[in-house]
Protein backbone atom coordinates (compact mmCIF):
# COMPACT_ATOMS: atom_id res chain seq x y z
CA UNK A 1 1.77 183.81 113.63
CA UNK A 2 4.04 183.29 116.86
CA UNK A 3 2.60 183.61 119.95
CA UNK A 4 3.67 186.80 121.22
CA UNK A 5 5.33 188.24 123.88
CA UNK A 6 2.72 191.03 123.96
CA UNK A 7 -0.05 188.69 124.00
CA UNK A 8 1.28 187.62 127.38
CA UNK A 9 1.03 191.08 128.74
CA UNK A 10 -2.53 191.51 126.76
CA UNK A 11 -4.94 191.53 129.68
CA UNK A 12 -3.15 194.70 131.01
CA UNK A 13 -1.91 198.45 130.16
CA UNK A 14 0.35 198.15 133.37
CA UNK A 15 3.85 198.83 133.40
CA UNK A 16 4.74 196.48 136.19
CA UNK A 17 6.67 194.13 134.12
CA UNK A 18 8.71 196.60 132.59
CA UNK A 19 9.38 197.74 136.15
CA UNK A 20 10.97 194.26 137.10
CA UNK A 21 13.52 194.28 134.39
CA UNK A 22 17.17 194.83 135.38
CA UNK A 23 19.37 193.84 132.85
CA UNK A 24 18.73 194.26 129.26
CA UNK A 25 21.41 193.21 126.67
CA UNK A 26 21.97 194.50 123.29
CA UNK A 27 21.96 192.53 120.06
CA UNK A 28 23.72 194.95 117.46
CA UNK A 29 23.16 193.07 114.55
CA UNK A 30 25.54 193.64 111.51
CA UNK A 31 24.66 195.35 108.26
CA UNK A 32 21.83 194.03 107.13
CA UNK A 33 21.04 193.32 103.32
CA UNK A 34 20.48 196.96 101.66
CA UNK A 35 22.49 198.57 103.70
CA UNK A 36 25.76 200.34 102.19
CA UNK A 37 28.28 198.49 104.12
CA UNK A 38 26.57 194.98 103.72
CA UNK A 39 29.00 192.00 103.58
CA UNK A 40 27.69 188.92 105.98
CA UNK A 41 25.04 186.79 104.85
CA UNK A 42 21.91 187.20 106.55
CA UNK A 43 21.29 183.37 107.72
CA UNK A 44 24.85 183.88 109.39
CA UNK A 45 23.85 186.80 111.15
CA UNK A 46 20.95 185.39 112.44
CA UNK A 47 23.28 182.63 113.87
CA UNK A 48 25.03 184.97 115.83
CA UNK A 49 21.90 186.93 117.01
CA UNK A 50 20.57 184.09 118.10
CA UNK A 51 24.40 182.56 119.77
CA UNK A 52 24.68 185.69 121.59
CA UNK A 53 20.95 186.10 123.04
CA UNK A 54 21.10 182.65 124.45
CA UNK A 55 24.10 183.68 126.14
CA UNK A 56 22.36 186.93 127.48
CA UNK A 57 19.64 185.20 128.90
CA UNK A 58 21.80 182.25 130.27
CA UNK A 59 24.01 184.63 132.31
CA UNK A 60 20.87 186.58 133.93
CA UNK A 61 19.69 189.14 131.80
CA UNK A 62 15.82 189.17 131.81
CA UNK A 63 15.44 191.32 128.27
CA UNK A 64 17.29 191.86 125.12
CA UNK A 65 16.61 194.84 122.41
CA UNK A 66 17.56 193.51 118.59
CA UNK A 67 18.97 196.71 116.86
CA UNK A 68 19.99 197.15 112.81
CA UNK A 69 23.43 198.91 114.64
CA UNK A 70 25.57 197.63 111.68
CA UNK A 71 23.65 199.50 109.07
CA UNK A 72 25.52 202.66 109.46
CA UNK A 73 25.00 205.73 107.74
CA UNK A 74 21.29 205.12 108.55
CA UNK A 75 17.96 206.45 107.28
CA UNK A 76 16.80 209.09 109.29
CA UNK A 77 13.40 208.16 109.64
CA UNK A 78 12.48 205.78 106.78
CA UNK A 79 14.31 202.09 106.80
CA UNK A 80 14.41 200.60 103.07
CA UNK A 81 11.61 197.43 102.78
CA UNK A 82 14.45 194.94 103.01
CA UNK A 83 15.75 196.29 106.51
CA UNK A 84 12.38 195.39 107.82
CA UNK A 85 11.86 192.86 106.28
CA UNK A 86 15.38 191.59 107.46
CA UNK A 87 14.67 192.95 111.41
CA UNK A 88 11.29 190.78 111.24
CA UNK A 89 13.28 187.22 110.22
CA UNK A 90 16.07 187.65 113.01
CA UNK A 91 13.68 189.30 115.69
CA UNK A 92 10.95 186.69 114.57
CA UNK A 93 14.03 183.68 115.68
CA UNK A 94 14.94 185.80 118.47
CA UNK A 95 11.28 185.04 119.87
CA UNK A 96 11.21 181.59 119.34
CA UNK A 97 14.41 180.82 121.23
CA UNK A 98 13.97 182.72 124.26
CA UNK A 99 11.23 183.38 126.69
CA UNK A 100 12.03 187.35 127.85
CA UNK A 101 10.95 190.37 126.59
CA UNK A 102 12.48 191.13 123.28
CA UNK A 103 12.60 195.09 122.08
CA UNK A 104 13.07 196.46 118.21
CA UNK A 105 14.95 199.31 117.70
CA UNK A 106 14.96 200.19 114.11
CA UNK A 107 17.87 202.88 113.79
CA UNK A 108 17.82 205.65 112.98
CA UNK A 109 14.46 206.30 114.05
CA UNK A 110 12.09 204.11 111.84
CA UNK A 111 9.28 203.78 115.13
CA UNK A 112 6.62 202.72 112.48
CA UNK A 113 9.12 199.66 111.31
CA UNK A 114 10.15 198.62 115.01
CA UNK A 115 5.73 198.46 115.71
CA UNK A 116 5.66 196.12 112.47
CA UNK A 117 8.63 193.96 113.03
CA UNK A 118 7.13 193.68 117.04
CA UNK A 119 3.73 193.11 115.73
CA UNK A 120 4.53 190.09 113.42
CA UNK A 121 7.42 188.63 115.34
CA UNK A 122 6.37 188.57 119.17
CA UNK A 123 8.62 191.39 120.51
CA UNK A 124 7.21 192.91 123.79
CA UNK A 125 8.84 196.80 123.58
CA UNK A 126 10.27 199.16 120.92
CA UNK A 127 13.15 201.50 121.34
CA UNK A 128 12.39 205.29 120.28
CA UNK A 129 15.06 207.39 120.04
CA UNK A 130 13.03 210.36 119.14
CA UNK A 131 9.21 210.33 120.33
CA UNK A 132 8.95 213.82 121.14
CA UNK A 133 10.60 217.18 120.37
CA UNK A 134 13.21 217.60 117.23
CA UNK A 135 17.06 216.90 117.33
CA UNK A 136 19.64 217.68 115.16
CA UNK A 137 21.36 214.85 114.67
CA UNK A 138 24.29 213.06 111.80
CA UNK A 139 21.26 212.28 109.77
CA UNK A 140 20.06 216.04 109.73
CA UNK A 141 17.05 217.09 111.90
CA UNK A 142 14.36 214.27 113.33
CA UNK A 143 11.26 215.22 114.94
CA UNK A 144 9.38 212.73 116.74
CA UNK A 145 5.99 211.19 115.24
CA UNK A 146 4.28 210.02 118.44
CA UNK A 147 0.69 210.88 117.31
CA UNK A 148 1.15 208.30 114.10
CA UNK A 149 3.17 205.40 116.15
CA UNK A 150 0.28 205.86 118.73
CA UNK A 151 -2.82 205.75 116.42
CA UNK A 152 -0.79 202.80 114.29
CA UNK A 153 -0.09 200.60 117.54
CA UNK A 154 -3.89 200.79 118.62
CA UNK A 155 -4.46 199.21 114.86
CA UNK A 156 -2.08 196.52 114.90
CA UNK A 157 -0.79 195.82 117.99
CA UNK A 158 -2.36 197.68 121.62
CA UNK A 159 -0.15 195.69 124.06
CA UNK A 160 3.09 196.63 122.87
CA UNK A 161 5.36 199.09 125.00
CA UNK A 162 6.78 202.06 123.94
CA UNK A 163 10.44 202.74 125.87
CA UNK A 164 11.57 206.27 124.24
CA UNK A 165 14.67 207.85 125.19
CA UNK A 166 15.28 211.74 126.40
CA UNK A 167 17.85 213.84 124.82
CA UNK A 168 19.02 210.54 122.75
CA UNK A 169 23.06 210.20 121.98
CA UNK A 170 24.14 211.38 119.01
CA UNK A 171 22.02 214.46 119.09
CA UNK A 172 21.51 217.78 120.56
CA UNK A 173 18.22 218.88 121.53
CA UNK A 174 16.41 221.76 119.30
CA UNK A 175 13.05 221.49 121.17
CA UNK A 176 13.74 221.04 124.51
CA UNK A 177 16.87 221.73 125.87
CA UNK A 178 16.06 220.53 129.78
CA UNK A 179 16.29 216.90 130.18
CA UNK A 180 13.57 216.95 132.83
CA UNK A 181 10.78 218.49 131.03
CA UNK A 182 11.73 216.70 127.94
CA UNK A 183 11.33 213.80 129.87
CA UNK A 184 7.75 214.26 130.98
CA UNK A 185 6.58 215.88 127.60
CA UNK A 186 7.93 212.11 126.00
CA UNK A 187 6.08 210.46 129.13
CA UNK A 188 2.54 212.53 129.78
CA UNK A 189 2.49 214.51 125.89
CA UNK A 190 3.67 211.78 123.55
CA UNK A 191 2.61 208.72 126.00
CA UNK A 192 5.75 206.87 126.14
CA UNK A 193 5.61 204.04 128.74
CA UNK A 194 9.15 204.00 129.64
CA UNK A 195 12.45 206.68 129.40
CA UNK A 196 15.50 206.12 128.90
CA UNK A 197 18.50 208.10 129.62
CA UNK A 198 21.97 207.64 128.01
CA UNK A 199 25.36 209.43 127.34
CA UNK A 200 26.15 211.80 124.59
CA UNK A 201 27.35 208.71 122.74
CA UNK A 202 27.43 205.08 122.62
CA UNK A 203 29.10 203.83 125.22
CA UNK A 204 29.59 206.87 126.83
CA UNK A 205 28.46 207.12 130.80
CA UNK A 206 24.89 208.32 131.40
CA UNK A 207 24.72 210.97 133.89
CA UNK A 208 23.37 210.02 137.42
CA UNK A 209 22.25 213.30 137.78
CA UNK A 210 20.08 214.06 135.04
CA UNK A 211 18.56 210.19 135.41
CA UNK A 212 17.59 211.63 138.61
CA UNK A 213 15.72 214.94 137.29
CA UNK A 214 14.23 212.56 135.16
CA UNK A 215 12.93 210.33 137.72
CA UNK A 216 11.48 213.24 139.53
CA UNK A 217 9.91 214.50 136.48
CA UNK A 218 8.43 211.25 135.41
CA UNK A 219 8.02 209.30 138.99
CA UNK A 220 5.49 206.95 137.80
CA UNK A 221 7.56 205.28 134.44
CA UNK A 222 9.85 202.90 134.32
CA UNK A 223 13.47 204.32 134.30
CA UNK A 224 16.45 202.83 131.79
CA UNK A 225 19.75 203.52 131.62
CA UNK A 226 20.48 203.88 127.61
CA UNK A 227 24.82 203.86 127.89
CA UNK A 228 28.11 203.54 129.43
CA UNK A 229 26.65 201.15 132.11
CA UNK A 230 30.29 199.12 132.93
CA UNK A 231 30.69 196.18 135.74
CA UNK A 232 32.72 199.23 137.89
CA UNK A 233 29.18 201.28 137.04
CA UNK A 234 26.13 198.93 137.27
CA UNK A 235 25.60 198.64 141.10
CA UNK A 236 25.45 202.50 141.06
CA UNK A 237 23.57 203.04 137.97
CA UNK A 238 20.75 200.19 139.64
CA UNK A 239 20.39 202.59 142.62
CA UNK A 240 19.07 205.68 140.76
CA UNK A 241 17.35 203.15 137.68
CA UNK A 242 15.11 200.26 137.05
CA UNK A 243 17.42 198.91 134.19
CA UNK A 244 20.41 199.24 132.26
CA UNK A 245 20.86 198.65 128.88
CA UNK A 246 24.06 197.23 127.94
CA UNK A 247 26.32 196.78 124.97
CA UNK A 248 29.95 197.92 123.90
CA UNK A 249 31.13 196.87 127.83
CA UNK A 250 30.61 193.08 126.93
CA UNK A 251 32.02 193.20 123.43
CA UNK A 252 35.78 191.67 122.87
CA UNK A 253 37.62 194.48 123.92
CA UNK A 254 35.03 197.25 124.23
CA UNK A 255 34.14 197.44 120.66
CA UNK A 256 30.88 198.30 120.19
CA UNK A 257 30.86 196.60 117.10
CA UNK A 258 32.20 193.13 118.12
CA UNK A 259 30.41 189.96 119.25
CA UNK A 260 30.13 189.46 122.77
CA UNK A 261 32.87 188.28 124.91
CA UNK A 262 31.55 185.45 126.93
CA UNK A 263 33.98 186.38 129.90
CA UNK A 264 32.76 189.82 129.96
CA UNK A 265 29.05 188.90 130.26
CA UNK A 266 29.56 186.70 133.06
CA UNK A 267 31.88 189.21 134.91
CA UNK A 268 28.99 192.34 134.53
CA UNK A 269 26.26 189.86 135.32
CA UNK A 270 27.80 188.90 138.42
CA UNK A 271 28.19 191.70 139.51
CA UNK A 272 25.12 193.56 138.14
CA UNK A 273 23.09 190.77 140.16
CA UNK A 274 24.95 190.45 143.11
């Protein structure tokens, strides 16, 4: 097996590193093999994976999350073998070729397959879009299954973090309708290590004031933006967050779906780390 990023981290349960990140890049990989809309093979979208995290970490960003976005309409909660299977080869290549933190985010909320394809491959996090709480969402309802991720990662694989986001796009909270104590029942109830606050969609902006109920409701986690972080947004967005996540913004022409536009990297990243 690799050596893993999680091994690295082994000797402690902190959250300091996660603290120190700042910039973390998506990798939307295409449709993978199984799912409906598959077309590219899967050794070619590995090549790209890997083409676009090297150009991630080159321009300054200190984490990337690999994500099945291509795979649309998704499983709710239950990824078909080869979609794992398929996450753990690119993920697994991911890990060899670059040093950062790399996170799994198995869509639509497969938490069980994002711990196994982490566990094999090396990959330090996992994205949760639903930990705690139920949402109604375009793949019907989804309740979160922290008590079973929790009890499966002390089996297999202790060290790995959990980042779980709060009133996730795409969704409308059933549960818990206040972002702030949905926040600290995904934080001190369902143990996540990190939160993450986005838009109502992807892309769309995150708002600065809810991050900052969050933060007040969960003042010793790590904080993530989740969406709509832009090069005009960053600097602000860092003021109120540890990290952004960041995606469609450094696509060719703000498609979420496209590869990454090498001039737009650089721009955000010059700016984000000014």
């Amino acid at each position: 097996m690799a050596r893993t990023m999680s091994n690295r981290h082994a000797s402690k349960r902190s959250t300091d590193w996660l603290r120190s990140l700042r910039l973390i890049g998506m990798v939307h990989l295409p449709a993978l093999p199984g799912s409906p809309s598959a077309a590219v093979p899967l050794d070619t979208i590995m090549e790209r994976a890997i083409a676009e995290v090297r150009l991630l970490v080159g321009t300054g960003f200190n984490a990337v999350i690999v994500e099945n976005f291509g795979d649309t309409p998704f499983a709710a909660d239950q990824v078909p073998p080869e979609t794992v299977a398929a996450m753990a080869v690119v993920t697994g290549h991911i890990t060899r070729t670059v040093s950062v933190p790399v996170g799994v985010n198995v869509l639509r909320n497969d938490a069980l397959a994002a711990l196994a394809v982490a566990a094999v491959t090396g990959a330090a996090f996992i994205r949760v879009n639903v930990l705690s709480g139920t949402y109604a969402t375009d793949q019907g309802l989804i309740s979160g299954r922290a008590r079973e991720l929790l009890q499966r990662r002390a089996q297999v694989a202790p060290p790995i973090k959990i980042a779980a986001d709060v009133h996730v796009k795409h969704a409308t909270p059933i549960s818990q309708p206040d972002i702030a104590l949905a926040a600290h029942e995904a934080a001190y109830r369902s143990s996540a290590d990190c939160v993450i606050v986005s838009g109502s969609a992807t892309g769309s902006p995150a708002n600065v004031d809810d991050v900052r109920r969050v933060r007040e409701a969960v003042p010793d986690r790590p904080i993530w933006i989740g969406s709509g972080a832009t090069a005009e947004t960053v600097r602000d967005y860092l003021q109120v967050a540890n990290a952004v996540i960041v995606g469609t913004c450094l696509k060719h022409e703000g498609e979420t779906t496209a590869a990454l536009d090498a001039n737009r990297v650089r721009a955000f990243a010059r700016v984000a780390l000014k």
